[in-house]
C-alpha atoms as a PDB file:
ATOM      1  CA  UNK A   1     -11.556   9.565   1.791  1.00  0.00           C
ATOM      2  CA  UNK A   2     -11.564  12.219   4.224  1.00  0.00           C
ATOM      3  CA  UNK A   3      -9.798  15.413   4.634  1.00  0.00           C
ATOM      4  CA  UNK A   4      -8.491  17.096   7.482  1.00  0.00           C
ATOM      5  CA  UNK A   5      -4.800  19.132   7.336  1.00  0.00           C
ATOM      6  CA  UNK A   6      -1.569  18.214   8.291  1.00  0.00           C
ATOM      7  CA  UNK A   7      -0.495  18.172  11.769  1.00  0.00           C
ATOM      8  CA  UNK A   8       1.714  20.344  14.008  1.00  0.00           C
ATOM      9  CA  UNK A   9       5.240  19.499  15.080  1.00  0.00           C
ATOM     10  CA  UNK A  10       5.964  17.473  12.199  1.00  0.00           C
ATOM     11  CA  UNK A  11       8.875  19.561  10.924  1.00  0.00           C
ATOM     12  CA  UNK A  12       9.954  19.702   7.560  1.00  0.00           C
ATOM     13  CA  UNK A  13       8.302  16.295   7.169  1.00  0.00           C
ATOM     14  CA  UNK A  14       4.550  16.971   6.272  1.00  0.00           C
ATOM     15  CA  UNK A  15       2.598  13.411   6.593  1.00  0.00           C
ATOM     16  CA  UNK A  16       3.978   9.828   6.414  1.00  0.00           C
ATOM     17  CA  UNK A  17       1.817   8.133   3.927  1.00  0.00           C
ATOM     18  CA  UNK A  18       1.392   4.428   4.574  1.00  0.00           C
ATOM     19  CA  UNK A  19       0.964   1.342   2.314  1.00  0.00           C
ATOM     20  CA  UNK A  20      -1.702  -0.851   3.228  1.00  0.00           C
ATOM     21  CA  UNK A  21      -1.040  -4.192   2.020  1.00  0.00           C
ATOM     22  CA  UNK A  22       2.257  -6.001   3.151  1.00  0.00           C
ATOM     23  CA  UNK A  23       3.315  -2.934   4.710  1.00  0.00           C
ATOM     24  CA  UNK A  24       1.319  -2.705   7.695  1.00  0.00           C
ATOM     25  CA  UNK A  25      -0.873  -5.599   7.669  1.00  0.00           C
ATOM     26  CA  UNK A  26       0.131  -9.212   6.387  1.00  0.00           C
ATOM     27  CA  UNK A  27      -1.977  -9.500   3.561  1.00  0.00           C
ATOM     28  CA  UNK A  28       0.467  -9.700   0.527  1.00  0.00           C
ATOM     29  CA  UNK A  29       0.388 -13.570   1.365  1.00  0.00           C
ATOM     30  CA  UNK A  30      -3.574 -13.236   1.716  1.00  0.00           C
ATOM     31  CA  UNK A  31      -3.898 -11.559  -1.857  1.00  0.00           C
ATOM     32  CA  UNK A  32      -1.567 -14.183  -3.485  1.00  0.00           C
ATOM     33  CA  UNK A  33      -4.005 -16.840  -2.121  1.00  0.00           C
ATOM     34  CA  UNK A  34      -6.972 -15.207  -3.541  1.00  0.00           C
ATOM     35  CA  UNK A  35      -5.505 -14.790  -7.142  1.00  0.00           C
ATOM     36  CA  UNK A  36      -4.102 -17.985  -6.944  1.00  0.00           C
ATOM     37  CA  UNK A  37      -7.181 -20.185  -6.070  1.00  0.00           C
ATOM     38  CA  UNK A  38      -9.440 -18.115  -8.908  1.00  0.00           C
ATOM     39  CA  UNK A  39      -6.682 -18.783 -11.362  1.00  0.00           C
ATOM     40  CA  UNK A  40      -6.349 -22.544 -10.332  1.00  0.00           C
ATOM     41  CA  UNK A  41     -10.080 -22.671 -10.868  1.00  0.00           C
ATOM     42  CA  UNK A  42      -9.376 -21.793 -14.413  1.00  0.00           C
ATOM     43  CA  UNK A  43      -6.617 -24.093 -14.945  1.00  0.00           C
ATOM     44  CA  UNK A  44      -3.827 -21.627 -14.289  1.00  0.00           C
ATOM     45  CA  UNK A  45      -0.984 -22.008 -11.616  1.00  0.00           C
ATOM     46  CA  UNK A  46       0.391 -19.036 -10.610  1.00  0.00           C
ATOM     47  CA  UNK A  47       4.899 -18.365 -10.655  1.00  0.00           C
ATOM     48  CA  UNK A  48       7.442 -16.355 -10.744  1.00  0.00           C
ATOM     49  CA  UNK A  49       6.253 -14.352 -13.883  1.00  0.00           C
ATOM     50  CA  UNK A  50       3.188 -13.636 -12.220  1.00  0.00           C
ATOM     51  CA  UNK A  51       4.428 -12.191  -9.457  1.00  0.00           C
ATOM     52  CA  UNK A  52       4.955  -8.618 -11.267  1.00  0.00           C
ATOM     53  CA  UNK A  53       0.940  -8.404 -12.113  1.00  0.00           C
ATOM     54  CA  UNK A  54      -0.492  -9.481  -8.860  1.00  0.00           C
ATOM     55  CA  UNK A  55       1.626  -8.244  -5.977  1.00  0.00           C
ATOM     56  CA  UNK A  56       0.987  -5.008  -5.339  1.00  0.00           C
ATOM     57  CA  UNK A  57      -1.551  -4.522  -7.933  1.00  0.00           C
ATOM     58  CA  UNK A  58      -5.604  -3.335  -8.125  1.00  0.00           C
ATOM     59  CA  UNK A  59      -8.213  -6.146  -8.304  1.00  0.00           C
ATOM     60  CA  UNK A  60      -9.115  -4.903 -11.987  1.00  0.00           C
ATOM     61  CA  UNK A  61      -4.956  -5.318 -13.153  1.00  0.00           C
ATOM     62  CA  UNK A  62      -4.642  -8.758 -11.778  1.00  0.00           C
ATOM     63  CA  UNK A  63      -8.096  -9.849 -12.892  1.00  0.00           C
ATOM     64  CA  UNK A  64      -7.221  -8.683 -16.806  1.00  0.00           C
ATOM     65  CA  UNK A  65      -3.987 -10.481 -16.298  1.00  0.00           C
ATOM     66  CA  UNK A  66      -5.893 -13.584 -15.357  1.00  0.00           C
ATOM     67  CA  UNK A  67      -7.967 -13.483 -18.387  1.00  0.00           C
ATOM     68  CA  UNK A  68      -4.571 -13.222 -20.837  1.00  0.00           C
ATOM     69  CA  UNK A  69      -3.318 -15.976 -19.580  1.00  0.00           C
ATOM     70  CA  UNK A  70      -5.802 -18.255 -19.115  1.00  0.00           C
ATOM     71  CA  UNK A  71      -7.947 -17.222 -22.120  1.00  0.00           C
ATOM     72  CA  UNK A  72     -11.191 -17.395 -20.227  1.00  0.00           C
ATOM     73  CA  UNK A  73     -14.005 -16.601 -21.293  1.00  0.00           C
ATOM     74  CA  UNK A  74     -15.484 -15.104 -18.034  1.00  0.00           C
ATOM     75  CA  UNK A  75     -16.125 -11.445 -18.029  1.00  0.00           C
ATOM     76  CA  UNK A  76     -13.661  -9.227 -16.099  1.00  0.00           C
ATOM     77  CA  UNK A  77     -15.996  -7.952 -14.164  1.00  0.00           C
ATOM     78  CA  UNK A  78     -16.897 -11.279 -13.304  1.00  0.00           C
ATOM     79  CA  UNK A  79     -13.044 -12.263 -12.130  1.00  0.00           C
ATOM     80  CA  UNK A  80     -12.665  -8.941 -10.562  1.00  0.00           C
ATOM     81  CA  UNK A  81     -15.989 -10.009  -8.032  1.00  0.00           C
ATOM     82  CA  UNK A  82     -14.568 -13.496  -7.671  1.00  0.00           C
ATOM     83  CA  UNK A  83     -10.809 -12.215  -6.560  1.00  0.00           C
ATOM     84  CA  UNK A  84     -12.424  -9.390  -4.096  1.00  0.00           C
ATOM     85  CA  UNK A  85     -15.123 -11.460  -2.421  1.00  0.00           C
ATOM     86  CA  UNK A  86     -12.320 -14.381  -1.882  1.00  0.00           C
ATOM     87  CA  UNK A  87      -9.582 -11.205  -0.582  1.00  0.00           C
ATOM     88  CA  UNK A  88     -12.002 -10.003   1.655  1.00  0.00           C
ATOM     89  CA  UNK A  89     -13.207 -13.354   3.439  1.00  0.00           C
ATOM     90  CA  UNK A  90      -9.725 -14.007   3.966  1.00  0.00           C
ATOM     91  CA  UNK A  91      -8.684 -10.667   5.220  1.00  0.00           C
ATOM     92  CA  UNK A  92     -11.756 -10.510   7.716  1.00  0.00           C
ATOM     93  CA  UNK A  93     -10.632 -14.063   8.764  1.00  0.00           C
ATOM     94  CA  UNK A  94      -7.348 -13.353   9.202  1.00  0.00           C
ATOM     95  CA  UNK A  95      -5.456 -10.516   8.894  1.00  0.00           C
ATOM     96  CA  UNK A  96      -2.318  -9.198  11.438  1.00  0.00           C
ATOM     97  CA  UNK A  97      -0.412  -6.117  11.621  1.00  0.00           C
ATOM     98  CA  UNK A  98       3.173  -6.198  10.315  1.00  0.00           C
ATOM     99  CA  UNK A  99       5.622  -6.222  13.437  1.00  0.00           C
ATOM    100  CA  UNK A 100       6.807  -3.067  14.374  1.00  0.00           C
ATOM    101  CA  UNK A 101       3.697  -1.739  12.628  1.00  0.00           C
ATOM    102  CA  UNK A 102       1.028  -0.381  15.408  1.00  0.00           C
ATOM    103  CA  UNK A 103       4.419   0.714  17.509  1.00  0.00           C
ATOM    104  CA  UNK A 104       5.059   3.476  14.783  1.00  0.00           C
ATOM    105  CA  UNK A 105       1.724   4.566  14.154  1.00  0.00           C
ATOM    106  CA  UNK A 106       1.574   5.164  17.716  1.00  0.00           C
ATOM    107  CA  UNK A 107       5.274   6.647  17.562  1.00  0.00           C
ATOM    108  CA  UNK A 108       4.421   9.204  14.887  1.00  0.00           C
ATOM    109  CA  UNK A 109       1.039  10.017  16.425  1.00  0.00           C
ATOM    110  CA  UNK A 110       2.361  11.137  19.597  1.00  0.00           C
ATOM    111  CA  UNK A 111       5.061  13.187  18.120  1.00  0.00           C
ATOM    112  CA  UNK A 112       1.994  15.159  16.241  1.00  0.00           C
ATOM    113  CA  UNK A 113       2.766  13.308  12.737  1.00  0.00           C
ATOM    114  CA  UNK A 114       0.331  13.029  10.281  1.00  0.00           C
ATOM    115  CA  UNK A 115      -0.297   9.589   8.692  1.00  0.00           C
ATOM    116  CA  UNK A 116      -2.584   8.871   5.969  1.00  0.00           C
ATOM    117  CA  UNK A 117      -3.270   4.956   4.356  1.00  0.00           C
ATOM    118  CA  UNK A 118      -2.601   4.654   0.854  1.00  0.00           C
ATOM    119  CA  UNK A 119      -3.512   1.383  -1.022  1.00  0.00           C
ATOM    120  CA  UNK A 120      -4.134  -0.271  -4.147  1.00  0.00           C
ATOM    121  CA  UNK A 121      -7.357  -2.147  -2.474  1.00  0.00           C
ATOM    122  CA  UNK A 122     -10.931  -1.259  -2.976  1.00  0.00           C
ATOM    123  CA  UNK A 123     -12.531   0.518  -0.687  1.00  0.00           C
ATOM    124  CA  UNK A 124     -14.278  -2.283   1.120  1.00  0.00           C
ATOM    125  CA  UNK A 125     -11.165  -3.868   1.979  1.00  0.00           C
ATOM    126  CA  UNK A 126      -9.429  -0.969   3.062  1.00  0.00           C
ATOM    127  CA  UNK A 127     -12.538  -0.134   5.537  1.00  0.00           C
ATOM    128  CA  UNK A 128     -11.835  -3.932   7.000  1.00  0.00           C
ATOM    129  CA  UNK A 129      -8.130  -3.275   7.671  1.00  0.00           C
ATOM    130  CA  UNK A 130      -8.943   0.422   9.007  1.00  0.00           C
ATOM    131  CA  UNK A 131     -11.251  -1.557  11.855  1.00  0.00           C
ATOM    132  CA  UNK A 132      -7.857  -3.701  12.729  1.00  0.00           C
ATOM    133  CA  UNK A 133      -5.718  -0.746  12.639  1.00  0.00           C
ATOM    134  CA  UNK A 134      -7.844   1.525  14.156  1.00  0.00           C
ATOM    135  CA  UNK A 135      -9.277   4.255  12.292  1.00  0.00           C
ATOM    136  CA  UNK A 136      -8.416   6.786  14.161  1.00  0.00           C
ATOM    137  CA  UNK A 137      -4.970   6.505  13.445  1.00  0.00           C
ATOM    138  CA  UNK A 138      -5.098   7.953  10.130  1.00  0.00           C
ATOM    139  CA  UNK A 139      -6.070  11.539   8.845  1.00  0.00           C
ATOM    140  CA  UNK A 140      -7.687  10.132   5.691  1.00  0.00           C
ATOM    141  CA  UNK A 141      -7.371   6.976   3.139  1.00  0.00           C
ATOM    142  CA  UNK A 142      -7.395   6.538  -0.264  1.00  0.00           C
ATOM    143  CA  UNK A 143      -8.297   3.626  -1.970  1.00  0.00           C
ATOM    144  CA  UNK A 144      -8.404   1.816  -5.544  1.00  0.00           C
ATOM    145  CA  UNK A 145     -11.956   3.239  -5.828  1.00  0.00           C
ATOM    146  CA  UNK A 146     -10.874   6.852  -4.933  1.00  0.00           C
ATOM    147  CA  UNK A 147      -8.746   7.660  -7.797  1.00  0.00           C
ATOM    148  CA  UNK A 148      -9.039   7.424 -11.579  1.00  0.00           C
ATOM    149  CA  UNK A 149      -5.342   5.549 -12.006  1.00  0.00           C
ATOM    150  CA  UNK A 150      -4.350   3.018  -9.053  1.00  0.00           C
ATOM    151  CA  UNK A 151      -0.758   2.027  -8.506  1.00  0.00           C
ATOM    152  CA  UNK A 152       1.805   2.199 -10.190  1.00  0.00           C
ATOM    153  CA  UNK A 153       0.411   5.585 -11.517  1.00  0.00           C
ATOM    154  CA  UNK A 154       1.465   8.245  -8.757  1.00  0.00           C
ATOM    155  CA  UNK A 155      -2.064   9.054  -8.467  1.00  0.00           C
ATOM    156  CA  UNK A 156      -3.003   7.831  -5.241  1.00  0.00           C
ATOM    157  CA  UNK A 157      -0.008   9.641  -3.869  1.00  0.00           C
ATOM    158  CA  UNK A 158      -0.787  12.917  -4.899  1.00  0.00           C
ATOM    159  CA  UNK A 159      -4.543  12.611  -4.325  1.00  0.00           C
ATOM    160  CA  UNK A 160      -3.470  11.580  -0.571  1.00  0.00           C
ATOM    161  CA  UNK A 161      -0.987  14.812  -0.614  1.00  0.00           C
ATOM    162  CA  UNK A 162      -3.560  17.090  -1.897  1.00  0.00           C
ATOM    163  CA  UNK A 163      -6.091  15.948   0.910  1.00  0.00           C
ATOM    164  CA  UNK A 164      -3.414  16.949   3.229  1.00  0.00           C
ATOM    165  CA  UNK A 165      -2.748  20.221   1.663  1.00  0.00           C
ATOM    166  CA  UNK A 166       1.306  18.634   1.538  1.00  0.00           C
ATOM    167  CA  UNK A 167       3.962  19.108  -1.052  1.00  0.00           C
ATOM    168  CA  UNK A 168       4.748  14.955  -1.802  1.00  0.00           C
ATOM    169  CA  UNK A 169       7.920  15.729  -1.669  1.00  0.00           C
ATOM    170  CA  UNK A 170       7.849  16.538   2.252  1.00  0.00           C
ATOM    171  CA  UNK A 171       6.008  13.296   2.601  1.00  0.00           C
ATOM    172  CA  UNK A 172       7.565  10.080   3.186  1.00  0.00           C
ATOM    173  CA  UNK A 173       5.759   6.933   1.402  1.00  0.00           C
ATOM    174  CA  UNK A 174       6.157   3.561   3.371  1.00  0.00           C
ATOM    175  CA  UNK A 175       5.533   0.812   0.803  1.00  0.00           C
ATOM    176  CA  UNK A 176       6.906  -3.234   0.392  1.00  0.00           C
ATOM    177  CA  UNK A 177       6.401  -3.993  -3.110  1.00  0.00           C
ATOM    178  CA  UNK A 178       8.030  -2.228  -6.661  1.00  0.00           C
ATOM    179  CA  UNK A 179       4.332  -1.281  -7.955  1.00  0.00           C
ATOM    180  CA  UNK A 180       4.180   0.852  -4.891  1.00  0.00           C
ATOM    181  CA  UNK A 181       7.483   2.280  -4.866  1.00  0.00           C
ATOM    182  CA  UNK A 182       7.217   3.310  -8.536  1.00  0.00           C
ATOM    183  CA  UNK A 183       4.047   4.662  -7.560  1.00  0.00           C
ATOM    184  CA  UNK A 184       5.642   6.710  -4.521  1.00  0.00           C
ATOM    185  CA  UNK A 185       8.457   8.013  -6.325  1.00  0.00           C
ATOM    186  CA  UNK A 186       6.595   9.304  -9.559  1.00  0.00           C
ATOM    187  CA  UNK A 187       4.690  11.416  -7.007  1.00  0.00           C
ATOM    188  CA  UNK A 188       7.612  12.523  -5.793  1.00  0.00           C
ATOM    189  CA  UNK A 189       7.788  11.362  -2.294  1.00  0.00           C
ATOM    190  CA  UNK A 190      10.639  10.164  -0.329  1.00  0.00           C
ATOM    191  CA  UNK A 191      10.410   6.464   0.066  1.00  0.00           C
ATOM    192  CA  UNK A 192      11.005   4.307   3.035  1.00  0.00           C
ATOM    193  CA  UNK A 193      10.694   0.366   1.875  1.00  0.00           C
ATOM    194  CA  UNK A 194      10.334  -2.243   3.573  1.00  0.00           C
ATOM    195  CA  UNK A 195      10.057  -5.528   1.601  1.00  0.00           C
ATOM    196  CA  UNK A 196       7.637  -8.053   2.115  1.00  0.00           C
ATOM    197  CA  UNK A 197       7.617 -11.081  -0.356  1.00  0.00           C
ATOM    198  CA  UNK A 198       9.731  -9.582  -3.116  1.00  0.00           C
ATOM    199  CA  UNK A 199      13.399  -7.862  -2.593  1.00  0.00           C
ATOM    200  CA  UNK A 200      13.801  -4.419  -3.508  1.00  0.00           C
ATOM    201  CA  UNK A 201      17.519  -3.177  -3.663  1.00  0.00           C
ATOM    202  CA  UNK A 202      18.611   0.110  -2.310  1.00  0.00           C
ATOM    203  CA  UNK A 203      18.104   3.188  -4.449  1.00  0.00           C
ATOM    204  CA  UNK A 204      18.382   7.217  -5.091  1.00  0.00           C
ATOM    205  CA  UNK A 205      15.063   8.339  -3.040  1.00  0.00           C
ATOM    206  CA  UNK A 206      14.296   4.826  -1.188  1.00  0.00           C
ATOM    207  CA  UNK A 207      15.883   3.641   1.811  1.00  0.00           C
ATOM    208  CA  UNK A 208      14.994   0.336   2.580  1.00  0.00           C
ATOM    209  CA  UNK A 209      14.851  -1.778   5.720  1.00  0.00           C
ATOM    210  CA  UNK A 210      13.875  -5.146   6.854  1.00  0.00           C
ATOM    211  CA  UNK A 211      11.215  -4.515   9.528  1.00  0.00           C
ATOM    212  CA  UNK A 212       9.372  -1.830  10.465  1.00  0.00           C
ATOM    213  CA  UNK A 213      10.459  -2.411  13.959  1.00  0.00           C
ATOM    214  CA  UNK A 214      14.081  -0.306  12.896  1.00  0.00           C
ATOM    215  CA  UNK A 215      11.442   2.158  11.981  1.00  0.00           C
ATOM    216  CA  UNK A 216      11.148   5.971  14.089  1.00  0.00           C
ATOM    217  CA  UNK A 217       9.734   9.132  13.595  1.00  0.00           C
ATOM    218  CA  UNK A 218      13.875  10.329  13.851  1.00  0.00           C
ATOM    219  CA  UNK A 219      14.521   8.292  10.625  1.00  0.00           C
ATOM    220  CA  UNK A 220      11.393   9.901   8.642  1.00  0.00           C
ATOM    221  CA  UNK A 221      12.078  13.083   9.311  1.00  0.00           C
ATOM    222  CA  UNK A 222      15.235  12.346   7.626  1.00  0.00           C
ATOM    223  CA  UNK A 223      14.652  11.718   4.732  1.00  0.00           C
ATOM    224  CA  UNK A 224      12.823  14.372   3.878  1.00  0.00           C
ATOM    225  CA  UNK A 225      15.142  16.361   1.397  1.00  0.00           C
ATOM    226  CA  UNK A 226      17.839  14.059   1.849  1.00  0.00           C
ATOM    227  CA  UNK A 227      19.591  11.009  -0.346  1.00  0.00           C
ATOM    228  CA  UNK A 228      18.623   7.170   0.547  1.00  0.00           C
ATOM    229  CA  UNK A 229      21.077   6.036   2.931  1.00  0.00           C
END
């Protein structure tokens, strides 16, 4: 993490604080293929009830939930290496930003927004995606590593907000999955979602669109202090 305040010109709205994962990189696929080859591996094919305990989760969640339900006797700390060795080859292999993605970083950074990344990876991915992305794009980052509780906990959220020296509620979370969402909202932030591989209905405090490419510093701005439209 680093720390630097919130920008000028930005309004009532304080920071926009991005999801990493799915939201503005394409990696929600990536992370399914890592869990799903170490659970194969141990005799375990990954569906639909799955779905809840890896997408969107820490390394250390999915890798417990990999050992309940295969009954393995490798050590989690074991499955938790094996899961974020195979995320990160694939992520440095291959990882692309989300469409519409780069466009409103660069949207909101002209306009004097301030962004922050907020994600439920470990640090070392995080660092791999911020090299894509471009570091520079982002006032600070918080990762899995950075905070005692990962999502869906609000932690990250309000560690990200307190770095900023921002009241959550006059920052707008961008997220794709329901762990981050719940995550977003139980900080208090205004949520803009944008689904990736799992549909997430409209709701009090979320707006939600299909692509990030419908996406503007106009529509973050308002819904700061306002109902989901």
């Amino acid at each position: 993490m680093t720390r630097d305040a919130v920008g000028p010109g930005a309004g009532d709205l304080q920071a926009v604080l991005f999801d990493m994962d799915g939201t503005l990189v394409d990696t929600e696929g990536v992370w399914w293929q890592a869990v799903a080859e170490t659970a194969a591996r141990l005799g375990h094919e990954l569906g639909e009830a799955d779905v809840p305990e890896v997408l969107g989760r820490p390394v250390a969640h999915s890798a417990r939930h990999l050992a309940a339900v295969t009954g393995t006797d490798a050590g989690l700390s074991e499955l938790e290496r094996a899961l974020d060795e195979r995320f990160a080859e694939l992520v440095a292999r291959d990882v692309r930003p989300r469409p519409g993605a780069v466009r409103l970083l660069d949207a909101l950074g002209a306009e004097g927004v301030t962004t922050a990344l907020v994600s439920a990876s470990p640090r070392r991915v995080v660092d791999l995606v911020l090299d894509v992305l471009g570091p520079g794009r982002f006032a600070l980052s918080v990762s899995a590593d950075d905070t005692p509780r990962s999502k869906p906990a609000p932690d990250p959220y309000l560690a990200a907000a307190r770095l900023l020296g921002a009241d959550p509620r006059r920052c707008v979370a961008v997220e794709d999955t329901p762990t981050g969402v719940a995550s977003a909202q139980a900080a208090g932030c205004p949520v803009l979602v944008v689904p990736s591989l799992v549909p997430i209905d409209q709701a009090p405090g979320r707006t939600v669109l299909t692509s990030l490419e419908h996406a503007g510093p106009r529509l973050l701005r308002s819904l700061v202090g306002a109902p989901a439209v």
